[in-house]
Protein backbone atom coordinates (compact mmCIF):
# COMPACT_ATOMS: atom_id res chain seq x y z
CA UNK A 1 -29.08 -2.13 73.63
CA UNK A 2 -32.31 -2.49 71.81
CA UNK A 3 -34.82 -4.80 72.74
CA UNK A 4 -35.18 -7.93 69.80
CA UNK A 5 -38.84 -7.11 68.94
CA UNK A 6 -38.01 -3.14 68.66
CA UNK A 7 -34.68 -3.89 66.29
CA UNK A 8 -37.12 -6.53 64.56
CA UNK A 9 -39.57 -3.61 63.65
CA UNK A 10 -36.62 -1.92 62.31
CA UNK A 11 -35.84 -3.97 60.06
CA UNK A 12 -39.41 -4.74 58.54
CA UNK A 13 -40.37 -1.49 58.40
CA UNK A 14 -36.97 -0.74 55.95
CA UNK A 15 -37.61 -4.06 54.49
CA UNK A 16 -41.37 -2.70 53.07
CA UNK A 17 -40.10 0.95 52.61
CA UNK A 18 -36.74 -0.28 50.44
CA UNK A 19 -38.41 0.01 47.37
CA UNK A 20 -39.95 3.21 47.55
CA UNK A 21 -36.81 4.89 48.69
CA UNK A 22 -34.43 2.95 45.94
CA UNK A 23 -37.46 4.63 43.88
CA UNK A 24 -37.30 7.78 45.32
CA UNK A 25 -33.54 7.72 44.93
CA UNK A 26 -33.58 7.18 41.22
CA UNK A 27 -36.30 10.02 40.99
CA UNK A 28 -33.65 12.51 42.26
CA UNK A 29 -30.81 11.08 40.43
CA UNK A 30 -32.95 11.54 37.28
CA UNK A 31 -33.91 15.14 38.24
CA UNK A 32 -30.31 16.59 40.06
CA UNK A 33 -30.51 19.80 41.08
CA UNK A 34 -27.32 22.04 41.64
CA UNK A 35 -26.39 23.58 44.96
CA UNK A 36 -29.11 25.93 46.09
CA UNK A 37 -31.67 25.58 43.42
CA UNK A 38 -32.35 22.06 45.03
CA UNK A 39 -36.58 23.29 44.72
CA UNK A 40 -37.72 20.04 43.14
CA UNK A 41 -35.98 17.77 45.35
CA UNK A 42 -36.66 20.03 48.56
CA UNK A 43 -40.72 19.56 47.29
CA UNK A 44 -40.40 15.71 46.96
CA UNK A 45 -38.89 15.68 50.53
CA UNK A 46 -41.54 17.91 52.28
CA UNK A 47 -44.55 16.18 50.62
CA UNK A 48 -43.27 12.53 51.67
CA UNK A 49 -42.80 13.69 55.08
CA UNK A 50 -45.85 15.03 54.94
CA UNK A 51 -48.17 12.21 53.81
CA UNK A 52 -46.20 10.54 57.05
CA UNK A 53 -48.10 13.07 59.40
CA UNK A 54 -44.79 14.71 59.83
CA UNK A 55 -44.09 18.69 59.94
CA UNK A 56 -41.38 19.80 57.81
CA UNK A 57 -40.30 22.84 57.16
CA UNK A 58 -37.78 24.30 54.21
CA UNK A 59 -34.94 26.25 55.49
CA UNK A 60 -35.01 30.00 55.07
CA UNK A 61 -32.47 30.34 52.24
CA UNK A 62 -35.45 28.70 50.42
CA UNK A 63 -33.60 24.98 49.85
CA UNK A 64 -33.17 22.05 52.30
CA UNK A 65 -35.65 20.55 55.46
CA UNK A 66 -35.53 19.94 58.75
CA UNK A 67 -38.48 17.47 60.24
CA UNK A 68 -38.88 16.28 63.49
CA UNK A 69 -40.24 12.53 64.67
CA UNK A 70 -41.68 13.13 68.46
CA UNK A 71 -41.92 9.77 70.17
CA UNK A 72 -44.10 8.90 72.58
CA UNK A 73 -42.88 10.88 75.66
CA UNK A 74 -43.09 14.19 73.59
CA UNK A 75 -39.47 15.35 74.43
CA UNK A 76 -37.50 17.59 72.29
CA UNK A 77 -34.91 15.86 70.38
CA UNK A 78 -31.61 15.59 71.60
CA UNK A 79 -29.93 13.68 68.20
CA UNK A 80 -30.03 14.44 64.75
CA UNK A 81 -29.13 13.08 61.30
CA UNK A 82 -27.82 15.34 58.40
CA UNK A 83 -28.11 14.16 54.51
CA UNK A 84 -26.98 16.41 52.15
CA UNK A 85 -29.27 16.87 49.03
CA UNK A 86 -27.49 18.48 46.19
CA UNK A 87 -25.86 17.53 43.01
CA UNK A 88 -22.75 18.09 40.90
CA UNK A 89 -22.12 20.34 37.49
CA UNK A 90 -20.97 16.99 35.97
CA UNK A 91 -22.73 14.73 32.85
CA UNK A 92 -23.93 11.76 33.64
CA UNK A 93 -22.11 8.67 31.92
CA UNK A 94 -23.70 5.81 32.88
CA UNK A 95 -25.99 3.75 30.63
CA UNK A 96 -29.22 3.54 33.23
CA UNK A 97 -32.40 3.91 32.99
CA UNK A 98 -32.17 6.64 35.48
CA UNK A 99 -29.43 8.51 33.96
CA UNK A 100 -29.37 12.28 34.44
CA UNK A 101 -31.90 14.01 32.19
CA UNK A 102 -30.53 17.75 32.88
CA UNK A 103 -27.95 18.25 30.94
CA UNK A 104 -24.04 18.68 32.58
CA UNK A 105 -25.87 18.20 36.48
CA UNK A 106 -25.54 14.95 37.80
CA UNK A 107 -25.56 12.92 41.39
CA UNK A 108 -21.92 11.96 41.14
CA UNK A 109 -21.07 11.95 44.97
CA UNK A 110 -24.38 9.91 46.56
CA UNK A 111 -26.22 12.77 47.93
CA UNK A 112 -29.36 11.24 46.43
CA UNK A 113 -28.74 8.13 48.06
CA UNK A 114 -27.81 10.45 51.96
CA UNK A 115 -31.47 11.70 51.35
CA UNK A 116 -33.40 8.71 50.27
CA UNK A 117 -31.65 6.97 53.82
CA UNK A 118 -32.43 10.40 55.89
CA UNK A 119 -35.88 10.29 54.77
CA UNK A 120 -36.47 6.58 55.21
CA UNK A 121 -34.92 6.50 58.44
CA UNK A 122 -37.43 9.87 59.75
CA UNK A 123 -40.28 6.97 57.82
CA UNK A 124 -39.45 4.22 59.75
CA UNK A 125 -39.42 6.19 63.40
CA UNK A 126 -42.82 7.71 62.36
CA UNK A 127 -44.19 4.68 61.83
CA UNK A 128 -42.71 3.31 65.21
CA UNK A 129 -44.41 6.43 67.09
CA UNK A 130 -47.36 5.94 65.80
CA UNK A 131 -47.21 2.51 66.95
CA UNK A 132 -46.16 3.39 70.53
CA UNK A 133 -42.71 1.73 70.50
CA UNK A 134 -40.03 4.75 69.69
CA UNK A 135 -40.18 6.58 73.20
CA UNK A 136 -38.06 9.44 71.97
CA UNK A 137 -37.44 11.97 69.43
CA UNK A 138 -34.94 12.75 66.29
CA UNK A 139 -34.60 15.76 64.11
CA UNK A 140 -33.50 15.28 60.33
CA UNK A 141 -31.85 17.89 58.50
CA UNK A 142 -31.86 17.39 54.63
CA UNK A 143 -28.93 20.13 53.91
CA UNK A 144 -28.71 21.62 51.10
CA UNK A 145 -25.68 23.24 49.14
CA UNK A 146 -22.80 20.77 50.37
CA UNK A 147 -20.64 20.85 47.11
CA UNK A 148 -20.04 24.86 47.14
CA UNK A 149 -18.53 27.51 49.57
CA UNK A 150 -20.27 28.48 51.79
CA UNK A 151 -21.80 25.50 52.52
CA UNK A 152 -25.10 25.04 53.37
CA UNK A 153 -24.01 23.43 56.60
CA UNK A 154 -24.02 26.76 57.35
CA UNK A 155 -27.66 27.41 56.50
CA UNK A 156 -28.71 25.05 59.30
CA UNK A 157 -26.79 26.43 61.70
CA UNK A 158 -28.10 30.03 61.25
CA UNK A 159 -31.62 28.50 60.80
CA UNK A 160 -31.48 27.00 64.35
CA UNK A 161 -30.88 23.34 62.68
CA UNK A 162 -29.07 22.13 65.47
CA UNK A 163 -30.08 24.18 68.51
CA UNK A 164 -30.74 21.90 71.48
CA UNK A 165 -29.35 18.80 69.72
CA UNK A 166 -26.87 16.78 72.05
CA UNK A 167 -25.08 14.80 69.14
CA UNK A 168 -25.88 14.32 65.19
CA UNK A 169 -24.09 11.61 62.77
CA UNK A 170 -24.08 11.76 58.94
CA UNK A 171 -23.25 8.87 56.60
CA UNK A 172 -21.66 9.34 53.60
CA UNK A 173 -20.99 7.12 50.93
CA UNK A 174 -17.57 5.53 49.86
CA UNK A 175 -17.10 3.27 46.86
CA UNK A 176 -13.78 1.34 48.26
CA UNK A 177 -16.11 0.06 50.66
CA UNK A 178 -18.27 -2.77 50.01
CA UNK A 179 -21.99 -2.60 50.67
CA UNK A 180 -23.38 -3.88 53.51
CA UNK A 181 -20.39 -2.09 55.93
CA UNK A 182 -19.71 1.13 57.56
CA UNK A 183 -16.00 2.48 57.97
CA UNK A 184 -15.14 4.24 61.33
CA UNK A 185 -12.82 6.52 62.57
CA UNK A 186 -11.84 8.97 65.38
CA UNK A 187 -11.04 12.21 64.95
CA UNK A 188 -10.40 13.60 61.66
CA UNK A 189 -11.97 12.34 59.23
CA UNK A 190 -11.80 15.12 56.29
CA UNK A 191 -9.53 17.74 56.49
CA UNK A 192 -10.10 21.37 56.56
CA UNK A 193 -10.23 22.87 53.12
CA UNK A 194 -9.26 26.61 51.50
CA UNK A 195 -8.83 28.43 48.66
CA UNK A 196 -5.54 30.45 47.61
CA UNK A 197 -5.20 32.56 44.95
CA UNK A 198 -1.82 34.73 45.04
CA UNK A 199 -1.37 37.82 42.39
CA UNK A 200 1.92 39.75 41.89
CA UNK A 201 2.20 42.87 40.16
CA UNK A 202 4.94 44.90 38.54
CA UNK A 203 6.18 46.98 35.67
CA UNK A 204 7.04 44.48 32.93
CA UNK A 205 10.30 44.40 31.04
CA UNK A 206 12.82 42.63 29.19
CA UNK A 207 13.87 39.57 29.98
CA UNK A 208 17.51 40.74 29.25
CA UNK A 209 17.13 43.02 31.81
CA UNK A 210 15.30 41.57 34.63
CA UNK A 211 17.15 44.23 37.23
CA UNK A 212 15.67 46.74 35.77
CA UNK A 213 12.43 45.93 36.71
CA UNK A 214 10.42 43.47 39.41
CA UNK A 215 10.51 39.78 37.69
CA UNK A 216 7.57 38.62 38.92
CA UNK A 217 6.96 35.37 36.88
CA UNK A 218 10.48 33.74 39.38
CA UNK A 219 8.93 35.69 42.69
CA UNK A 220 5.68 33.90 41.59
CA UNK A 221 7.90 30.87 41.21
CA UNK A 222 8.98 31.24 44.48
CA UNK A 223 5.93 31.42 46.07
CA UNK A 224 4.62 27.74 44.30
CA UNK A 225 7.74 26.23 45.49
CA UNK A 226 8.51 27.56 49.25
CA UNK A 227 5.20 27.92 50.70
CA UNK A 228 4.92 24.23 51.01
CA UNK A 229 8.38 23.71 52.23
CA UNK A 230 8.24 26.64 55.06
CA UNK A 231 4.57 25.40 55.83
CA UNK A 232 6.18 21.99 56.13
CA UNK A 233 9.06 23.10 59.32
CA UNK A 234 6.85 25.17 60.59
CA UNK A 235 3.09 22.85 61.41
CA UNK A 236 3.03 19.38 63.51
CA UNK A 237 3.88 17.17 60.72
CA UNK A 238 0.64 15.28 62.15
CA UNK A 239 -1.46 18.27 60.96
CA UNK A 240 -1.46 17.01 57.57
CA UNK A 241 -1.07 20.55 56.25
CA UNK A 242 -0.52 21.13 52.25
CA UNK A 243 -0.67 23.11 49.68
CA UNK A 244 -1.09 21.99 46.15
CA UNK A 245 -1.30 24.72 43.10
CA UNK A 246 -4.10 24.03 40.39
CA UNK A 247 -2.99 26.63 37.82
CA UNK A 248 -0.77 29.31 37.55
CA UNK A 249 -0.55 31.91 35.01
CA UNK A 250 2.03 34.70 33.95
CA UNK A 251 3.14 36.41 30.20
CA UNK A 252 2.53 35.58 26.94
CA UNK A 253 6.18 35.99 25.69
CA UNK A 254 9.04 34.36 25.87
CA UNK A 255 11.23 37.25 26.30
CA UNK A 256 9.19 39.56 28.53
CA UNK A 257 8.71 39.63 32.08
CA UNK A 258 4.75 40.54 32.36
CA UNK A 259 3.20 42.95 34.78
CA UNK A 260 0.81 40.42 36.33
CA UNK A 261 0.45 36.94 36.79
CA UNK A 262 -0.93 34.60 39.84
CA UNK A 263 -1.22 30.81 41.10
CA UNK A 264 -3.98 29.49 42.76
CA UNK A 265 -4.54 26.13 44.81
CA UNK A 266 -5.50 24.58 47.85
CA UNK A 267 -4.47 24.14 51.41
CA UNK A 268 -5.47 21.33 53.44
CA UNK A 269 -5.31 20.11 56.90
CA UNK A 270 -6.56 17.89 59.35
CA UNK A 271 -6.13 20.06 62.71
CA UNK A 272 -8.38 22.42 63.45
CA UNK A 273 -6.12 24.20 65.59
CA UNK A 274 -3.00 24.52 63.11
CA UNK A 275 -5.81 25.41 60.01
CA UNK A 276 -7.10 28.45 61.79
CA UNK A 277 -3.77 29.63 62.57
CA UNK A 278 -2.65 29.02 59.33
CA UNK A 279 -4.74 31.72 58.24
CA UNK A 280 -3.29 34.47 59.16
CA UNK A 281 0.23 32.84 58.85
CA UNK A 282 0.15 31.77 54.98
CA UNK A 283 -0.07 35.29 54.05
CA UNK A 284 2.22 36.41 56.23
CA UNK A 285 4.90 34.47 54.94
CA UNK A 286 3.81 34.52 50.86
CA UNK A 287 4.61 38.57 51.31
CA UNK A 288 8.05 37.82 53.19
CA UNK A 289 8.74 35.40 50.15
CA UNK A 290 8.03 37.99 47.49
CA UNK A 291 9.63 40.81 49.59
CA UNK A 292 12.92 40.31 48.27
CA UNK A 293 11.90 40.76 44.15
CA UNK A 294 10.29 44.06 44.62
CA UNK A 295 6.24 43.04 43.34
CA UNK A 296 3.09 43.80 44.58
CA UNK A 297 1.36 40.82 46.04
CA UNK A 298 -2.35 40.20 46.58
CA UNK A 299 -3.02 37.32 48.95
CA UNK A 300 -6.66 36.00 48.80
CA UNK A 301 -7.48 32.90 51.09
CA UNK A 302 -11.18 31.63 50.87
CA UNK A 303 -12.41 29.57 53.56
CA UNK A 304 -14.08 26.34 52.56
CA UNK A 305 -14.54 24.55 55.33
CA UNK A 306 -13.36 23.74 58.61
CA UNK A 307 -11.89 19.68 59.54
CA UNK A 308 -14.47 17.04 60.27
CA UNK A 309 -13.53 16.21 63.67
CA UNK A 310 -15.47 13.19 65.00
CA UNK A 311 -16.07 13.06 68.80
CA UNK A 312 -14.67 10.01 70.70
CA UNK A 313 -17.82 9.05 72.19
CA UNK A 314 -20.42 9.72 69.76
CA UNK A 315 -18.27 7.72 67.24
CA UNK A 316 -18.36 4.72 69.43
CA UNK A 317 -22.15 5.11 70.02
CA UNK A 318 -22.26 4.58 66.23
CA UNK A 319 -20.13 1.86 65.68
CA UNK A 320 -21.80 -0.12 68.93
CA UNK A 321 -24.99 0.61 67.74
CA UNK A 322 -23.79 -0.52 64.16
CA UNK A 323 -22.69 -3.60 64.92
CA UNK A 324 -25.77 -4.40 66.80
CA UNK A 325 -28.30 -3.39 63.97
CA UNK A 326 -25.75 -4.92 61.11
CA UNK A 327 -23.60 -7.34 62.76
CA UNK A 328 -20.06 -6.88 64.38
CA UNK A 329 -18.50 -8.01 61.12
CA UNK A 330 -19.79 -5.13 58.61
CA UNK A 331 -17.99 -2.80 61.11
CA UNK A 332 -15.06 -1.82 59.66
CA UNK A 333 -11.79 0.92 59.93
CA UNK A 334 -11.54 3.56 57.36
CA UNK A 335 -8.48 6.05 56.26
CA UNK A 336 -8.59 9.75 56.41
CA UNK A 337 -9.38 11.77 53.69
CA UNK A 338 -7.92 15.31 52.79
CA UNK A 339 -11.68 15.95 50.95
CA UNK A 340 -13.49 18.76 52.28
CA UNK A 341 -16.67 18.10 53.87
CA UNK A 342 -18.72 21.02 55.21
CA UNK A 343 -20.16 18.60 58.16
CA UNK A 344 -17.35 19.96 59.60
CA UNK A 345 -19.27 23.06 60.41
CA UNK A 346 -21.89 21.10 62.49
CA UNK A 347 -19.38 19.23 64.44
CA UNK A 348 -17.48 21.95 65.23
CA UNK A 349 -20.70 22.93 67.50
CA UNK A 350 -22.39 19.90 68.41
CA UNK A 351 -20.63 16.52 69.11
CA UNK A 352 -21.09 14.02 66.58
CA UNK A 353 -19.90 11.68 64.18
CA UNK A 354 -19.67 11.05 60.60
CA UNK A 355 -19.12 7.28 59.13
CA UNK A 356 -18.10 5.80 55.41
CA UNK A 357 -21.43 3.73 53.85
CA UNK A 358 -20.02 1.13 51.49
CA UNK A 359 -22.00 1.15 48.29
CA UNK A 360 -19.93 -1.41 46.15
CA UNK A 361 -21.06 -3.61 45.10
CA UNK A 362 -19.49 -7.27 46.33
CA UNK A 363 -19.03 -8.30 42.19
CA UNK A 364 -17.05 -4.79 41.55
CA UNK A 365 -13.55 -4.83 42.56
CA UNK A 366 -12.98 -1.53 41.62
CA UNK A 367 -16.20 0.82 41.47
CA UNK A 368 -14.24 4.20 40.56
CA UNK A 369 -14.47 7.40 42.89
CA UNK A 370 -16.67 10.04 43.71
CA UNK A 371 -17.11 12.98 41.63
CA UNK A 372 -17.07 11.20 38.42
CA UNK A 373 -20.01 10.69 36.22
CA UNK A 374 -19.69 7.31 36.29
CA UNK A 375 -20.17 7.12 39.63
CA UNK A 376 -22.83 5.09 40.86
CA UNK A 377 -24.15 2.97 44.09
CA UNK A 378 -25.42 -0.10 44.99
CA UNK A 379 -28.43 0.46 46.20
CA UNK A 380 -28.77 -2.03 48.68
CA UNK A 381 -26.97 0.72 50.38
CA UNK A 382 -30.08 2.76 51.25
CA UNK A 383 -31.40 0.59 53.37
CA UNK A 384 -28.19 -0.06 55.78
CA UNK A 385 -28.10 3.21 56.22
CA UNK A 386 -31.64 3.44 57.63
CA UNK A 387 -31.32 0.71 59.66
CA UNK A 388 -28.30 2.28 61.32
CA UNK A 389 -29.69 6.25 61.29
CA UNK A 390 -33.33 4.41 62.93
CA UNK A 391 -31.03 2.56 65.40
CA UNK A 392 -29.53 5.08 66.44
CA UNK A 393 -32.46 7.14 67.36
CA UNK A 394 -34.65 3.74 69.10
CA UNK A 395 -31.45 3.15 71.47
CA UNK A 396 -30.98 7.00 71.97
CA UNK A 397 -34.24 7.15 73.38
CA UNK A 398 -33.66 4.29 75.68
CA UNK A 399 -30.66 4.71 77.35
């Protein structure tokens, strides 16, 4: 528990920075910067931080921060908080003033609102160690690369962005919750994520004659049909595990059987356990499918990322300390999600959690999804989410 006049600091301190960061938000969601070129908003990070007395430094794939706040007993941190900072290849369609001005690149999933809250919330603990009242320490990781494989969760962890680091949380926005709330949940939260692409091969022929020669276009067929239906007997139906096709392609004639032709999709699932073994089973049994029709068959599986398994405790932490810095009743439940989320590295290392920020506004009833270009927040958002990341920190440090 905090004490009143610490929690009371809290919340003036977010109260005076709210503007700059809703400003500092729209800055980036005017300037969005793909995965890994995020240079522009990696320089506005670093030189706020900075002009807080803070240290930052850019990660060595040349993208993304990590900055530490030492409180006043100078201990390493033992928590973190991770805000991703890159954008989509999308247009922006919304008629603001701070619409996308780079052309087919927009902030369609909230990242610029995870790093205006990461970066307010390492604000507001400065400000409280330099005042004498936030005993211990936090280390925020603005990650870059989140919307491509391989993530640039992975960045931080070969960068030493977690090392030492007892637990870490993330928030990440979700417009079917109203702003103001946080969802919670246990476990899996996003499921693991791949891609399949599957290629057959053969000689070609007549479609009069299809014994003649391998007809790959049904053994393809096959494939897009069965794989879902073995996968389904043979995984805990609790496992969640799918596969969905995108596209598939084979021929260009009606009446011949071509010599190539593939499918690709994705396969999903919310055990970690029964993803990494599917691995090596989904090929295994696309070959035994295609066995019987004589093609050659080219199985490639690309991992995206892993399921975003929140820890039991660390998710309680949260949602107790939520309550406390929000109020019990803008804690709320939220549903799992077979979206990919490369958090899911970092947890699988360090115990953590990672929680649903409403940003709808309490007027919308329906404020679309993410990765649209409509997609927008509101922005009273930003500062709930620093008042929970800085509360988590302040009653870190004194328990």
């Amino acid at each position: 528990m905090l004490e009143p006049s610490l929690r009371d600091d809290i919340e003036s301190l977010t109260t005076k920075l709210e503007p700059e960061l809703i400003d500092f938000r729209r800055d980036l969601h005017r300037h969005p910067e793909l995965s890994r070129r995020e240079h522009r908003t990696t320089r506005a990070i670093v030189e706020r931080l900075i002009a807080a007395d803070l240290s930052p430094r850019v990660l060595a794939s040349g993208t993304g921060v990590i900055c530490e706040v030492v409180g006043t007993d100078g201990a390493p941190p033992l928590i973190g908080f991770r805000g991703d900072i890159d954008a989509l290849p999308l247009t922006d369609a919304k008629p603001v003033p701070y619409r996308s001005v780079v052309e087919g690149c927009c902030h369609a999933c909230g990242h610029d609102a995870h790093t205006a809250i990461t970066l307010g919330a390492a604000l507001v603990l400065a400000d409280l160690a330099k005042q004498g009242s936030f005993t211990g320490s936090a280390r925020f990781i603005f990650q870059p690369a989140e919307e491509v494989t391989p993530g640039g969760a992975l960045d931080v962890l070969a960068d030493g962005g977690i090392d030492g680091l007892e637990r870490v949380f993330a928030l990440h926005c979700d417009p079917n919750i109203a702003v103001g709330h946080v969802g919670f949940r246990t476990g899996p939260i996003t499921a693991g994520a791949d891609r399949i692409r599957v290629t057959v091969r053969g000689p070609g022929g007549h479609t009069a004659r299809p014994h003649l020669t391998s007809d790959l276009v049904y053994a393809l067929g096959q494939v897009m049909t069965e794989l879902p239906a073995v996968l389904s007997r043979l995984a805990d139906p609790r496992a969640a595990l799918s596969v969905v096709w995108g596209q598939v392609h084979a021929g260009a004639a009606a009446n011949a059987i071509p010599q190539t032709g593939y499918a690709e999709g994705t396969m999903r699932c919310l055990d970690a356990r029964v993803w990494e073994s599917a691995h090596n089973r989904v090929p295994d049994l696309i070959r035994s499918l295609v066995a019987p029709y004589g093609v050659d068959v080219e199985v490639d599986m690309h991992t995206s990322v892993p399921p975003c398994v929140n820890d039991v405790q660390a998710t309680e932490f949260m949602r107790e300390v939520t309550a406390e810095m929000l109020g019990p009743l803008r804690v709320t439940d939220t549903d799992q999600s077979l979206g990919g989320e490369d958090f899911g590295w970092i947890l699988g290392r360090v115990p953590g959690a990672l929680a649903r920020l409403g940003v709808r506004s309490h007027e919308v009833a329906d404020a679309g999804d993410l990765h649209r270009g409509s997609f927008d927040i509101d922005e009273r958002a930003i500062a709930v989410g620093v008042r929970v990341y800085a509360g988590l920190a302040a009653t870190d440090a004194v328990r």
